[in-house]
Protein backbone atom coordinates (compact mmCIF):
# COMPACT_ATOMS: atom_id res chain seq x y z
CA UNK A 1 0.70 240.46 337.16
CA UNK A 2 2.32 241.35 340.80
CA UNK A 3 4.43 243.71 340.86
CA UNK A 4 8.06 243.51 342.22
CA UNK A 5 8.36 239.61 341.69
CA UNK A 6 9.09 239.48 337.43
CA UNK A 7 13.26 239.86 336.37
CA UNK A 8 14.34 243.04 334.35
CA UNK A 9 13.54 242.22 330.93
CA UNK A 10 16.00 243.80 328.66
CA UNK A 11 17.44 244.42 325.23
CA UNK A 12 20.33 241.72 324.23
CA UNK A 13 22.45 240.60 322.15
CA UNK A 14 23.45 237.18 321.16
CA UNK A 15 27.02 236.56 320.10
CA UNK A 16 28.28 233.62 318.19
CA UNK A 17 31.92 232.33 317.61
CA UNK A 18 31.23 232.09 314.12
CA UNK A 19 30.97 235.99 314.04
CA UNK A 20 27.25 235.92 313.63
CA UNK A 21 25.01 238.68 315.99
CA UNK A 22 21.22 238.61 316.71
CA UNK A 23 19.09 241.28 318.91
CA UNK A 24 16.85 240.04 321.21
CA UNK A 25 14.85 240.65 324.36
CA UNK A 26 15.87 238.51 327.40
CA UNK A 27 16.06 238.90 331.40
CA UNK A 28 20.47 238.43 330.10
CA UNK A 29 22.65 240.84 328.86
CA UNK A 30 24.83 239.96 326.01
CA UNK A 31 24.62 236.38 325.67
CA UNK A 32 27.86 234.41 324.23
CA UNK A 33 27.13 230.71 322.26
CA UNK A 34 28.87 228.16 320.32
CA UNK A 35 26.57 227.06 317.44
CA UNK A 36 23.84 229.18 315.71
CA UNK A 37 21.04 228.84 312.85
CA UNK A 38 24.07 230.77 310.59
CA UNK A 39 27.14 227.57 311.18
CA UNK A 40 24.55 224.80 312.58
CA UNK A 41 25.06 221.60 310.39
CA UNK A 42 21.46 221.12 310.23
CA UNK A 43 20.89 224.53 308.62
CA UNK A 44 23.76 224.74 306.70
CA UNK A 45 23.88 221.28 305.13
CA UNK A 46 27.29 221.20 305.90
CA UNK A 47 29.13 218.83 308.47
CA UNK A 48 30.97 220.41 311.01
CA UNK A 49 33.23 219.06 313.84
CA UNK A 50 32.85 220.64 316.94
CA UNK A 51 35.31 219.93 319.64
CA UNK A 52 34.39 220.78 323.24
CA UNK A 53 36.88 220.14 325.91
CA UNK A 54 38.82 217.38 323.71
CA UNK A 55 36.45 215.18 323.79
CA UNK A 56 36.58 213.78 320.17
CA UNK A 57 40.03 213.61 320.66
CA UNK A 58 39.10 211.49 324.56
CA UNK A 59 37.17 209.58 322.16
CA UNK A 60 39.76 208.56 319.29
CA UNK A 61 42.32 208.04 322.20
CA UNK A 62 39.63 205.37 323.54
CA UNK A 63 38.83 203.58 320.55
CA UNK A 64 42.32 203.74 319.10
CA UNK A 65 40.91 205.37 315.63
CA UNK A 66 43.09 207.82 313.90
């Protein structure tokens, strides 16, 4: 490998909203997200609703559901 052209590669951690942490190696520091494996419906089994920006509400509004 050259030398001088390859990012930093660094120590990191990965933050969820649903509290959840994992350590990893990456070329970013600290890394935020929204889902994970820990809240994801498809690991969980569980259905969750996620609402970015209002757009199931954008949605509703356009279809007039309730």
């Amino acid at each position: 490998m050259k030398e001088g052209i390859h990012p930093k590669y660094v120590e990191t951690v990965i933050t969820c909203v649903c509290g959840a942490t994992y350590e990893t190696r990456d070329t970013v520091e600290n890394i935020h997200v929204e889902i994970c494996s820990a809240c994801h419906p498809f690991y969980t089994g569980k259905q969750k609703l996620v609402d970015t920006a209002g757009r199931v509400d954008k949605f509703r509004k356009k279809y007039k559901m309730k």
